[in-house]
Structure formats: C-alpha cells, structure tokens
C-alpha atoms as a PDB file:
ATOM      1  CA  UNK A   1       7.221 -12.861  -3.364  1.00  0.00           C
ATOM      2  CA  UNK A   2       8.019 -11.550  -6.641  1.00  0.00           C
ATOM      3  CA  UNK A   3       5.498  -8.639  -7.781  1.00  0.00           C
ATOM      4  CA  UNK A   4       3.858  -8.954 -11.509  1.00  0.00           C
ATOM      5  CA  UNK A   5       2.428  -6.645 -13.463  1.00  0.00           C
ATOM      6  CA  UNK A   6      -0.852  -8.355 -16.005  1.00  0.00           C
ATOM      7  CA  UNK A   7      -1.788  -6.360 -18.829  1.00  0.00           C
ATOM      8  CA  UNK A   8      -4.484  -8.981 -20.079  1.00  0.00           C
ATOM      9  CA  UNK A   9      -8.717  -7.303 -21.139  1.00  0.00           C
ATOM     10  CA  UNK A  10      -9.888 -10.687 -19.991  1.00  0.00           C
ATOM     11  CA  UNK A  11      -7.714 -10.960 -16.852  1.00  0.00           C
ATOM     12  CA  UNK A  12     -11.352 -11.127 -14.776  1.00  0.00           C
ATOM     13  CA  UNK A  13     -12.063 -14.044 -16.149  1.00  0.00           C
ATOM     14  CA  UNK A  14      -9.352 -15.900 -15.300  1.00  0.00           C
ATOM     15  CA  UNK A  15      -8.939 -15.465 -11.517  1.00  0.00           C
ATOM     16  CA  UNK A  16      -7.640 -18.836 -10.977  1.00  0.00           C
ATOM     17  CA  UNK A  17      -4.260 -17.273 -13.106  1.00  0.00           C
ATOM     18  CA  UNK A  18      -3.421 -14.760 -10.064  1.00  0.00           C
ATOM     19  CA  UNK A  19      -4.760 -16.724  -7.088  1.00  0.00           C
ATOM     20  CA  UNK A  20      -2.314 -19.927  -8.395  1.00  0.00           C
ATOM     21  CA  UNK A  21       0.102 -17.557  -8.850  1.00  0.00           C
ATOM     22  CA  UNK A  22       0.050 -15.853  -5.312  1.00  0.00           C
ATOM     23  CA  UNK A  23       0.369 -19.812  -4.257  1.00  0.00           C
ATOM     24  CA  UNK A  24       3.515 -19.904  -6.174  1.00  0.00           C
ATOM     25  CA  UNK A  25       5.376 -16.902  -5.005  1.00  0.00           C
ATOM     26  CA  UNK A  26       3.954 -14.552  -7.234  1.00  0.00           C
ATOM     27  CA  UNK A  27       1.917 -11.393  -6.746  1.00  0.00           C
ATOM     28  CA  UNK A  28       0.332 -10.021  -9.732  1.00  0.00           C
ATOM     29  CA  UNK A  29      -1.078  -6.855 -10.428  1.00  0.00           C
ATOM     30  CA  UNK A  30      -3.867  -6.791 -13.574  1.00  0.00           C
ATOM     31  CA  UNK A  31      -4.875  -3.937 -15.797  1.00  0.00           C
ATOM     32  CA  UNK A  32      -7.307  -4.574 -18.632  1.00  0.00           C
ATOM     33  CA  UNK A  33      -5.526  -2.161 -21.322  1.00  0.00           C
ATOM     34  CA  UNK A  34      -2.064  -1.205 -22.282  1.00  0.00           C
ATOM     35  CA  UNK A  35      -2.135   2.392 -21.624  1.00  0.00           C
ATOM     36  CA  UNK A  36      -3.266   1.647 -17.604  1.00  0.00           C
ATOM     37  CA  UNK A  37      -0.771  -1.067 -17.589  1.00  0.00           C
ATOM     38  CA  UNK A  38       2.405   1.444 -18.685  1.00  0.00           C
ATOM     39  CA  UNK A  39       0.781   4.139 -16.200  1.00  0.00           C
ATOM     40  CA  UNK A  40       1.238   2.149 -13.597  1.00  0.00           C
ATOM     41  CA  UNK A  41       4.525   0.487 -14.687  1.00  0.00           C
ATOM     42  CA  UNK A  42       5.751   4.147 -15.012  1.00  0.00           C
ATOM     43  CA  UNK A  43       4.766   5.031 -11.359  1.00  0.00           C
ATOM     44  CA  UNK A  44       6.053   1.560 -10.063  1.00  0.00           C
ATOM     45  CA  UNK A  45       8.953   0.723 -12.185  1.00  0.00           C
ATOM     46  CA  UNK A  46      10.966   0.244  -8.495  1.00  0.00           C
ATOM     47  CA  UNK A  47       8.757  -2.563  -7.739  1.00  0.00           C
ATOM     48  CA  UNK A  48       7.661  -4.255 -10.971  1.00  0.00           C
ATOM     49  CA  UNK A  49       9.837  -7.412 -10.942  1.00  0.00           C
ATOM     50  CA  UNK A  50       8.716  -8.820 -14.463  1.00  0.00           C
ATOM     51  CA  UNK A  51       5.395  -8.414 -16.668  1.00  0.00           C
ATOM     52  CA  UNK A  52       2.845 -10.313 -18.324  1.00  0.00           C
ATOM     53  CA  UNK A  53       1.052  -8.968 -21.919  1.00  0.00           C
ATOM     54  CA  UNK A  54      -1.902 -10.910 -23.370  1.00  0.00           C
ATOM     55  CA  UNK A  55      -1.385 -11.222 -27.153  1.00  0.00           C
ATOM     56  CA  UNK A  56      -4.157  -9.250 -27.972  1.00  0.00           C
ATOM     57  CA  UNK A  57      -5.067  -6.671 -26.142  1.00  0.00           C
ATOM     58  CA  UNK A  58      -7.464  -3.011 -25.675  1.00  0.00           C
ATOM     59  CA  UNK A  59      -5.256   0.122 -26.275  1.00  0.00           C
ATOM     60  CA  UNK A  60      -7.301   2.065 -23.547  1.00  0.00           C
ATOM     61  CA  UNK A  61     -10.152   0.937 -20.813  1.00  0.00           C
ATOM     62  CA  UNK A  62     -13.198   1.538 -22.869  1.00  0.00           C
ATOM     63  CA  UNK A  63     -11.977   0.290 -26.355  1.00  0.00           C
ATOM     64  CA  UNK A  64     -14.145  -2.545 -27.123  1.00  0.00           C
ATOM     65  CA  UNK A  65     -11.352  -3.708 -30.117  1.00  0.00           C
ATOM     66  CA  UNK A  66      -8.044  -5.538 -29.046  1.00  0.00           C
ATOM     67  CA  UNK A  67      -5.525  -5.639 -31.470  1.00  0.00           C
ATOM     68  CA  UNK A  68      -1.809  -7.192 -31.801  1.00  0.00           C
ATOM     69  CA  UNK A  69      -1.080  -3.470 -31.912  1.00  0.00           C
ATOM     70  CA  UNK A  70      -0.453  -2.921 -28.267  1.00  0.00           C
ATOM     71  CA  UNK A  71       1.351  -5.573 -27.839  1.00  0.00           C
ATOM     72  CA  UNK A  72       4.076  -3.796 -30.196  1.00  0.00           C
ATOM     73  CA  UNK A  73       3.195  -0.733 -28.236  1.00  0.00           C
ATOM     74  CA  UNK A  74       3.968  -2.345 -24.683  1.00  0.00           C
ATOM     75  CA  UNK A  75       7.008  -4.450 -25.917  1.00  0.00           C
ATOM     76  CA  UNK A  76       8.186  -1.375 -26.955  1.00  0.00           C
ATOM     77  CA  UNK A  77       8.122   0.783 -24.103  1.00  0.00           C
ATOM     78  CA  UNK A  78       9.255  -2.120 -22.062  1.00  0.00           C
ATOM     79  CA  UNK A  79      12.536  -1.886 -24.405  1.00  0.00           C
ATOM     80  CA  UNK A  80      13.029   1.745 -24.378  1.00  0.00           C
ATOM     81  CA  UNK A  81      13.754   1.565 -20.737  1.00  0.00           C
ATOM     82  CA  UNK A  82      17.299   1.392 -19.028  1.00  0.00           C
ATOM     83  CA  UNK A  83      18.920  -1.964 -19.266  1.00  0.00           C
ATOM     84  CA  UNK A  84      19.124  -2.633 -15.039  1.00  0.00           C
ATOM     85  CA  UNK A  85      15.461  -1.198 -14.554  1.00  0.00           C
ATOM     86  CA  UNK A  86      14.147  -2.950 -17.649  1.00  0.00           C
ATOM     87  CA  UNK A  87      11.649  -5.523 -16.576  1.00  0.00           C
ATOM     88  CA  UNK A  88      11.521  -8.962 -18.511  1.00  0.00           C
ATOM     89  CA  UNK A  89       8.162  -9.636 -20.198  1.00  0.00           C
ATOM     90  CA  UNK A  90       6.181 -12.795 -21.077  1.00  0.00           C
ATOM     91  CA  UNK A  91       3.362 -13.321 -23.485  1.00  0.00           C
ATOM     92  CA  UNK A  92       0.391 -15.496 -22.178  1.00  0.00           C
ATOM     93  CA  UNK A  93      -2.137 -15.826 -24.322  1.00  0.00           C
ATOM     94  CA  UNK A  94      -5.254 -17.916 -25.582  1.00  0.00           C
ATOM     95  CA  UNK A  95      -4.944 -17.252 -29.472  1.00  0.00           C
ATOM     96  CA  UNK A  96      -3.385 -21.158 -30.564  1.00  0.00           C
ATOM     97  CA  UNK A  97      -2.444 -19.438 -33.838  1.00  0.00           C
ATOM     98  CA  UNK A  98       0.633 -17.543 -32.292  1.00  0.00           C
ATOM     99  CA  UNK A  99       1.947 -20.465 -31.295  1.00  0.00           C
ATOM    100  CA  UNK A 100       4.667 -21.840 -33.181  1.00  0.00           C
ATOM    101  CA  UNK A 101       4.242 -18.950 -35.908  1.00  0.00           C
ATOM    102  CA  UNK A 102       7.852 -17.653 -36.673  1.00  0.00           C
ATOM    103  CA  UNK A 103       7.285 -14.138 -37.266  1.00  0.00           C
ATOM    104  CA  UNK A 104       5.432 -13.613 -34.022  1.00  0.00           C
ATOM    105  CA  UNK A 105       8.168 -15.526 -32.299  1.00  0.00           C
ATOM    106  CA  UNK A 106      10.819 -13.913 -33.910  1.00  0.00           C
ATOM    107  CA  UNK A 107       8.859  -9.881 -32.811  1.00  0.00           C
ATOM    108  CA  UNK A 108       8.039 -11.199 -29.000  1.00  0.00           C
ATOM    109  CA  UNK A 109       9.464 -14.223 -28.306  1.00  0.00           C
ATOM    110  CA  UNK A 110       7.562 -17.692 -27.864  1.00  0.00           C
ATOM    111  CA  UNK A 111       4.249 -17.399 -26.030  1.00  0.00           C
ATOM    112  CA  UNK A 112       2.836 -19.699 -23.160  1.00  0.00           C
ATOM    113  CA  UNK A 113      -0.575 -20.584 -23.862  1.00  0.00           C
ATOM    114  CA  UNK A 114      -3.090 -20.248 -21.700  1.00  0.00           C
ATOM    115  CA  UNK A 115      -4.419 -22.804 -19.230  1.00  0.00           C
ATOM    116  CA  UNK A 116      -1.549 -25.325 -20.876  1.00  0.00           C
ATOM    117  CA  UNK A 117       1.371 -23.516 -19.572  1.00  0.00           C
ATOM    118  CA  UNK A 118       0.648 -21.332 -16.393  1.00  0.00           C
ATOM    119  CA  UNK A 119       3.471 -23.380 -14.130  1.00  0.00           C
ATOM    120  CA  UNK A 120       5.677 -23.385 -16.713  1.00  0.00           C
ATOM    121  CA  UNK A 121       5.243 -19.357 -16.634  1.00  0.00           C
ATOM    122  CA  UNK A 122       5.343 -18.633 -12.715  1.00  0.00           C
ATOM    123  CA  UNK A 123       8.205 -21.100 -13.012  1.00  0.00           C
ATOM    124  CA  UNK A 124      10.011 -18.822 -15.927  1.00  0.00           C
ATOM    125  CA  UNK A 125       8.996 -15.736 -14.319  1.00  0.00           C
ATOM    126  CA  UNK A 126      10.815 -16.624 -10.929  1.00  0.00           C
ATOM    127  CA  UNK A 127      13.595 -17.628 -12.864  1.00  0.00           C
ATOM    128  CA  UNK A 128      14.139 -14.562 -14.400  1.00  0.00           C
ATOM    129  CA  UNK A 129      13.653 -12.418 -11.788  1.00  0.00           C
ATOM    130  CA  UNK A 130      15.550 -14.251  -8.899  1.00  0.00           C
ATOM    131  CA  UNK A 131      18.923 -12.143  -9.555  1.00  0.00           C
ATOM    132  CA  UNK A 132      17.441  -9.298  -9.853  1.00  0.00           C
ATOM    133  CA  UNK A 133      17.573  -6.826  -6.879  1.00  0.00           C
ATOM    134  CA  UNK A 134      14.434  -5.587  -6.106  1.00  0.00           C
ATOM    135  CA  UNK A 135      13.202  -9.413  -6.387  1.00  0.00           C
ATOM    136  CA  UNK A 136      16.125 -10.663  -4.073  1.00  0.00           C
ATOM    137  CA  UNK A 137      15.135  -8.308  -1.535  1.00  0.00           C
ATOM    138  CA  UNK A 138      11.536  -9.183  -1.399  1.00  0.00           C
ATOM    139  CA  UNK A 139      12.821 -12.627  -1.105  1.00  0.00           C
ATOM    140  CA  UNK A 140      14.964 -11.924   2.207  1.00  0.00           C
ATOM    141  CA  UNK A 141      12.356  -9.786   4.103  1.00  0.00           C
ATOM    142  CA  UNK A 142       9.291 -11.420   3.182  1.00  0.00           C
ATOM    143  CA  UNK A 143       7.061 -11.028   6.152  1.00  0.00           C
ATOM    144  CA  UNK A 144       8.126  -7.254   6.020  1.00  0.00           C
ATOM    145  CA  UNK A 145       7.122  -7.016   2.230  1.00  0.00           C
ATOM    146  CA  UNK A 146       3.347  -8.791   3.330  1.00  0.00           C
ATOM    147  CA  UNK A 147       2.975  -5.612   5.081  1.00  0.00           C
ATOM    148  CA  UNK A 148       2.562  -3.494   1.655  1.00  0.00           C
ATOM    149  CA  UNK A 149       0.305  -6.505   0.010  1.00  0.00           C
ATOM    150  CA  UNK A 150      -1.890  -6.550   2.961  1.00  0.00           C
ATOM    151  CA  UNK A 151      -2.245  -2.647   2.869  1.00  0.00           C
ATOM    152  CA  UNK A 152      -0.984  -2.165   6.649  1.00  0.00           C
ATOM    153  CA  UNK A 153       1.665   0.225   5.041  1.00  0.00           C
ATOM    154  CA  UNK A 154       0.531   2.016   1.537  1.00  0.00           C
ATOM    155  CA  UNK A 155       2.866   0.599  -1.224  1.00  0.00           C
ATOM    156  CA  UNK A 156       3.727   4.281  -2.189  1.00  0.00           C
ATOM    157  CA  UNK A 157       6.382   3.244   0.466  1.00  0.00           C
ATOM    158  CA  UNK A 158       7.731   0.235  -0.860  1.00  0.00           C
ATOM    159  CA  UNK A 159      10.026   1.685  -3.250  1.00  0.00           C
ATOM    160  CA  UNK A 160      12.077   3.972  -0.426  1.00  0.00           C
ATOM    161  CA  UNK A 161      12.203   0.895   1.873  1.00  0.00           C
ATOM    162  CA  UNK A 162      13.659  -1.225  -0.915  1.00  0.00           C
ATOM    163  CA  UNK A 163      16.274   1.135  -1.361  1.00  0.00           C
ATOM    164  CA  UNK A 164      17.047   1.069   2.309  1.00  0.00           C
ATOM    165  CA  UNK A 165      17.650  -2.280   2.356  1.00  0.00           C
ATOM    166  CA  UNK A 166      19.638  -2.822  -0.671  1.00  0.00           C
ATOM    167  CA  UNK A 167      21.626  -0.225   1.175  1.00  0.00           C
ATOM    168  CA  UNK A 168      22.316  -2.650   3.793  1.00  0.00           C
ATOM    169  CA  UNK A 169      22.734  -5.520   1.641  1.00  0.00           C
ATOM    170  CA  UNK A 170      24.869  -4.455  -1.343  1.00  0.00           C
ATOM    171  CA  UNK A 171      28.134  -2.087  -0.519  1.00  0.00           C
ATOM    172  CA  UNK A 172      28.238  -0.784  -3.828  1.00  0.00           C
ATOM    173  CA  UNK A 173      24.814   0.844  -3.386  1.00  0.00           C
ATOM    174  CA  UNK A 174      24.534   4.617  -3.284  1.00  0.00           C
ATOM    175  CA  UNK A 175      22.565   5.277   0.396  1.00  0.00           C
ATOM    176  CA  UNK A 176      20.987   8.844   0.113  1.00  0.00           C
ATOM    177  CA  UNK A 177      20.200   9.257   4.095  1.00  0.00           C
ATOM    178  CA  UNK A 178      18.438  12.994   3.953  1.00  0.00           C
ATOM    179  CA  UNK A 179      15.936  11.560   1.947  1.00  0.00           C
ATOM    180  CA  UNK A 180      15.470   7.394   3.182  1.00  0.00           C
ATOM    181  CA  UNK A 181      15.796   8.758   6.517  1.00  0.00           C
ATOM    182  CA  UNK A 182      13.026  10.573   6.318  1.00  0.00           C
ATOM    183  CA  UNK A 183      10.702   8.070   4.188  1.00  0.00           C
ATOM    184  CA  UNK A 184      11.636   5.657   7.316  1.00  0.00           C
ATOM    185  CA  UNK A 185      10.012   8.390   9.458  1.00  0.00           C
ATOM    186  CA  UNK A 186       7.132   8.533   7.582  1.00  0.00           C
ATOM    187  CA  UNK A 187       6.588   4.745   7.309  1.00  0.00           C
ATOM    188  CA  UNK A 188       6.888   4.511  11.263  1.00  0.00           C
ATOM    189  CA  UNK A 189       3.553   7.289  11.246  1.00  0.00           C
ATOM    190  CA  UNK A 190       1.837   5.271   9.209  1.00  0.00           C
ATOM    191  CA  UNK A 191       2.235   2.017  11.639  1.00  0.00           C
ATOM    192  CA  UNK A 192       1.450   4.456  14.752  1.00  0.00           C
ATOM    193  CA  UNK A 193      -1.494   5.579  13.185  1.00  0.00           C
ATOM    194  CA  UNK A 194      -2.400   1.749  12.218  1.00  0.00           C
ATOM    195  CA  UNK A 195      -2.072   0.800  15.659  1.00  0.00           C
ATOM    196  CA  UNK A 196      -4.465   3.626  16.905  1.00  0.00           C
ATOM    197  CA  UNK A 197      -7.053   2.506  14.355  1.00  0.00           C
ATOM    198  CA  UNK A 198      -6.561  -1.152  15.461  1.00  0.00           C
ATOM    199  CA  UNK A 199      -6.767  -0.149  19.509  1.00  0.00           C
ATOM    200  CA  UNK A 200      -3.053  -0.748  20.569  1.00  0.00           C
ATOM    201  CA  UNK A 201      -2.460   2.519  21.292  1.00  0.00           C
ATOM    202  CA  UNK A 202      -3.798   5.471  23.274  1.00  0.00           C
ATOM    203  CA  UNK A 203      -6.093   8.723  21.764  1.00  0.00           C
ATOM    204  CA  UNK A 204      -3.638  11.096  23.894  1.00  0.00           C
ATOM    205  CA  UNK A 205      -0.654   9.724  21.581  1.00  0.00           C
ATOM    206  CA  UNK A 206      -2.371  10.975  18.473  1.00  0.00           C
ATOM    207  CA  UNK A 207      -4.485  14.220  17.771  1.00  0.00           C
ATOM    208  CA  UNK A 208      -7.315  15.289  15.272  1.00  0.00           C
ATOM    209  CA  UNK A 209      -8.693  11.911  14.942  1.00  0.00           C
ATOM    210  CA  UNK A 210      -5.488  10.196  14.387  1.00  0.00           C
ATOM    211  CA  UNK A 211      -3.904  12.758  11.665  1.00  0.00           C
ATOM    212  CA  UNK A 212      -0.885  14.052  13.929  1.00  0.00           C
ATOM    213  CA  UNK A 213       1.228  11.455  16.058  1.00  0.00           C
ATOM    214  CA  UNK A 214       3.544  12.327  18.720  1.00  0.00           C
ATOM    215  CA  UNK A 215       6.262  10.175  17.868  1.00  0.00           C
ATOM    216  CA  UNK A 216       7.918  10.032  21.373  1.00  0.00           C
ATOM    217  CA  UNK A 217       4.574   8.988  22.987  1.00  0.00           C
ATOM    218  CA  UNK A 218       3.478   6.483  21.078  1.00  0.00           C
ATOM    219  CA  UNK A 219       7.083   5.108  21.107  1.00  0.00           C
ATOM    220  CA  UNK A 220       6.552   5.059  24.998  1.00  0.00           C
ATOM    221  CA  UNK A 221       3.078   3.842  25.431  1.00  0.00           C
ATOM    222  CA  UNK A 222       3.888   0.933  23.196  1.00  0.00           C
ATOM    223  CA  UNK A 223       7.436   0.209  24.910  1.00  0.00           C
ATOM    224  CA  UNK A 224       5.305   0.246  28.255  1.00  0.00           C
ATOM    225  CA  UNK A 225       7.055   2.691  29.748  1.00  0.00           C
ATOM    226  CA  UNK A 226       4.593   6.148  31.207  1.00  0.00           C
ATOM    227  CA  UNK A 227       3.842   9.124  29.139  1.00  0.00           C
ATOM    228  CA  UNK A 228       3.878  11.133  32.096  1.00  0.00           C
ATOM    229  CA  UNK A 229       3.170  14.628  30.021  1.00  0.00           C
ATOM    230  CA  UNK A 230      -0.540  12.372  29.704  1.00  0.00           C
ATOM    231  CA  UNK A 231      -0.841  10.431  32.759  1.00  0.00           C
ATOM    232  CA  UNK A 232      -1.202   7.050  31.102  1.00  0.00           C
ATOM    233  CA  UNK A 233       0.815   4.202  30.516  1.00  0.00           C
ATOM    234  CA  UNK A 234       0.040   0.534  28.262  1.00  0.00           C
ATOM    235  CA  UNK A 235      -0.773  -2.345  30.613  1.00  0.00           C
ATOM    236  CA  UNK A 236       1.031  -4.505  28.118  1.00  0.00           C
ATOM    237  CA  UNK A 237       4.564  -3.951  26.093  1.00  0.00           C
ATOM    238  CA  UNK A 238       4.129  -4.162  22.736  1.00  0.00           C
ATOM    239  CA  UNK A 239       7.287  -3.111  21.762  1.00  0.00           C
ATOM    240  CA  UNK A 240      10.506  -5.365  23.372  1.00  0.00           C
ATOM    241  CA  UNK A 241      13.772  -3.186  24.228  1.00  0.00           C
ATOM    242  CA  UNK A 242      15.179  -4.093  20.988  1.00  0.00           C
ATOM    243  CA  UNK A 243      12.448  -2.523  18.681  1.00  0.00           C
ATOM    244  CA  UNK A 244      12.185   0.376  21.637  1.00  0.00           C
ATOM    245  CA  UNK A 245      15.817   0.992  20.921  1.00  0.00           C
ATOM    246  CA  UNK A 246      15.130   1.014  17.109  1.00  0.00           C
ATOM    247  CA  UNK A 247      12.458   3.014  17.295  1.00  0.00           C
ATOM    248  CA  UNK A 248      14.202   6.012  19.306  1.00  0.00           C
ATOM    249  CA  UNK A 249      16.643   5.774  16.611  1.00  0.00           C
ATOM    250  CA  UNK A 250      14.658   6.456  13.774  1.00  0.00           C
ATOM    251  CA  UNK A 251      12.609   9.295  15.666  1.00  0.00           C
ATOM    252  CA  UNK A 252      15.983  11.058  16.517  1.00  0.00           C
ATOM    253  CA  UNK A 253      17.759  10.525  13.549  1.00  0.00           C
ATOM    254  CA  UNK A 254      15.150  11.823  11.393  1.00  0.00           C
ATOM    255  CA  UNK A 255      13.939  14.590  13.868  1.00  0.00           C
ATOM    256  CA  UNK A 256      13.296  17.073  11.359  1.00  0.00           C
ATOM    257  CA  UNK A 257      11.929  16.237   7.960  1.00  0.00           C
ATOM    258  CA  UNK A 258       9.017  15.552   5.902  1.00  0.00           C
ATOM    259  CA  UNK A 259       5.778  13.598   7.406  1.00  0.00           C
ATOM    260  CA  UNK A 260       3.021  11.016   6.073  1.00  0.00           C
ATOM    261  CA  UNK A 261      -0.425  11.733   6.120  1.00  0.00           C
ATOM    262  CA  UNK A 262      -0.440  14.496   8.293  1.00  0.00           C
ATOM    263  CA  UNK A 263       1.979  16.478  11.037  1.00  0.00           C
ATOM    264  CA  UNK A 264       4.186  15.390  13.675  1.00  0.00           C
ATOM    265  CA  UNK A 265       3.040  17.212  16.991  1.00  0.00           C
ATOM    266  CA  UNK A 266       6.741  17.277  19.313  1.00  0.00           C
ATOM    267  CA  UNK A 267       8.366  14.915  17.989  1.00  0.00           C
ATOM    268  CA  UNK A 268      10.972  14.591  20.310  1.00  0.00           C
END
C-alpha cells in the first residue's frame, strides 16, 4: 500500500477516485487547498510516497476562487525539496483545455484527465513509487502498515517504525537506537493500552483509566503466565513464546526512555 497525498477542492465529490484507489494499492490522503496539503506534506514527508494536484485549485480552505496559481505554488515546493525525499507529483484534473496544451505540459508535465484516466494514474503512481524506500517497505510488511490506516496505532508512529525497518533491510542505513528504541517502546504502550480498551487485558495491568501501563504485567498477563504482584493470570495466551520473547526484549532494551500517551508505572 503506497500512501498518496490529494490536493484536489472538489476531492468530495469524487469519492469513487480514493475508494478505487484503496482497491488498487493505493491509500490517499485529500486536502481541499494547497496550503493544508503542504502542511501536512511538511509534517509527513517520511510517509508521503507520491502526490496528486488538481489543476486548479483554492490557495487556502475558505477561498471560494481556484486558480492555476497554486498549482505553481505546490509544484514548487514539491521541487525545492531534497532530491531522495522529493515526492513525484501527478496532475489529475477535469479542465479538457490543459490537455494537450504545450506550455502547460512543458510547466507540469502532461495531465491525466479525470474519469478517462484514473487506472492509468494508480498504475503510474505505483510505478513511480515502487523503488522508492519508504514505498518498498510498506510493500513487505503490509499487514503491519494496516495497523496505522486502521488507527490501532496513531500514524505519528509510522515514520520511526519505517526507519526501523529500513534498518533491517538496507545495510547502508544509519540505525539511531537511543532514539528508535525508544519510539518502539512507545508503540508497544499504545497496543497495551488498545488491548485494555478492546478487553484482552486486565485493569490491574494499567492505572488511571488506562493512561499508565506496567509494561512487565501486561507482557505477562497476555503471555499467560501469573502476575503474581496482582493475583491474576489470562485464561487464554495471547501472546505465543516467540512474541513473549520479543516483547521482553523491547521492554528491557528500552528500559529507560521516553513514553506515549502517558507514564510507564515499573517497567521492569
């Protein structure tokens, strides 16, 4: 699954663009106006595989004008960026007098029209991004990447867990531990406190309504094995040894560091 960003005013009335899309491979993100589009580019350039601009399009939210304008404006922040964290872009548009007019071609490239040539564009798009890393990632963990798209983990995450794996999967990749390390920490909260909310594991393995985990007891309860500090123990094991062992790892690895969404109460 490769992850889009849409900056298109009329993207709501075209849903049938990002659910055919999603069937394709594709998970696209849609902002109605170039400035919310590069705001969250900006914050999400790590996970922003390629990007989509309508033709004409509103500078801000509540402009009621659209105007070939941005389109210079977004095409040119796209191409101010670094070379291996610049996205590719593709226009998509509805306006049938861009197409096949030179100068626009020559300024952004040829346009896909809308409605006409929406395969050929998820095609393109997964073509372009298929060597890139981020996107090759995605595409060899892709039940872990449903996680973020299905909001089990928040996709503030995403970013430090793609880095961890390209660490694994490419040797010349710089692996910062102090600081993945303790992002993997923080990702394994989040899941504990999911599977609180969700009833898999015990109130005595969390405090203050879920907002502090105690790492080693929820890593017990859910390998099956008794909390005895609580008296209680899972009638079922969620966890097999092999994610018990992983777990452990993590939690004493990263022992001391930062936490998600609230504090750690005795970790270890």
């Amino acid at each position: 699954m490769c992850e889009v960003l849409w900056i298109d005013d009329e993207y709501k009335k075209q849903d049938s663009v990002i659910s055919d899309a999603d069937l394709s491979g594709i998970n696209i993100t849609p902002f109605e106006s170039h400035e919310e589009g590069i705001t969250y580019l900006e914050a999400n350039l790590d996970r922003i595989d390629a990007i989509i601009l309508d033709a004409k399009v509103k500078d801000k939210k509540d402009d009621e004008t659209t105007n070939l304008e941005c389109l210079r404006k977004s095409r040119d922040y796209i191409n101010s960026l670094p070379v291996d964290l610049r996205p590719p872009y593709f226009i998509f548009t509805g306006q049938p007098d861009y197409m096949g007019n030179d100068m626009f071609v020559e300024s952004y490239g040829d346009p896909y029209k809308k409605a006409t040539d929406n395969e050929k564009l998820f095609d393109d798009i997964k073509a372009a991004v298929k060597d890139r890393p981020n996107a090759k990632i995605r595409a060899l963990y892709p039940k872990v990447f449903e996680l973020f798209k299905k909001g089990f983990i928040d996709q503030k995450y995403e970013k430090h867990l793609l880095k961890i794996l390209r660490s694994i999967n490419e040797e010349d990749f710089t692996f910062e531990d102090e600081v993945y390390f303790n992002q993997l920490r923080q990702m394994l909260e989040v899941a504990f406190r999911k599977a609180y909310k969700v009833g898999l594991l015990h109130e005595k393995c969390l405090a203050h309504n879920g907002s502090k985990v105690t790492l080693s007891y929820a890593t017990r309860f859910l390998s099956g094995q008794r909390v005895d500090d609580e008296g209680i123990k899972c009638n079922k094991t969620h966890f097999p040894k092999l994610i018990s062992d992983h777990v452990w790892s993590i939690i004493n690895i990263t022992n001391i560091g930062s936490h998600a969404e609230g504090q750690v109460l005795n970790s270890v």
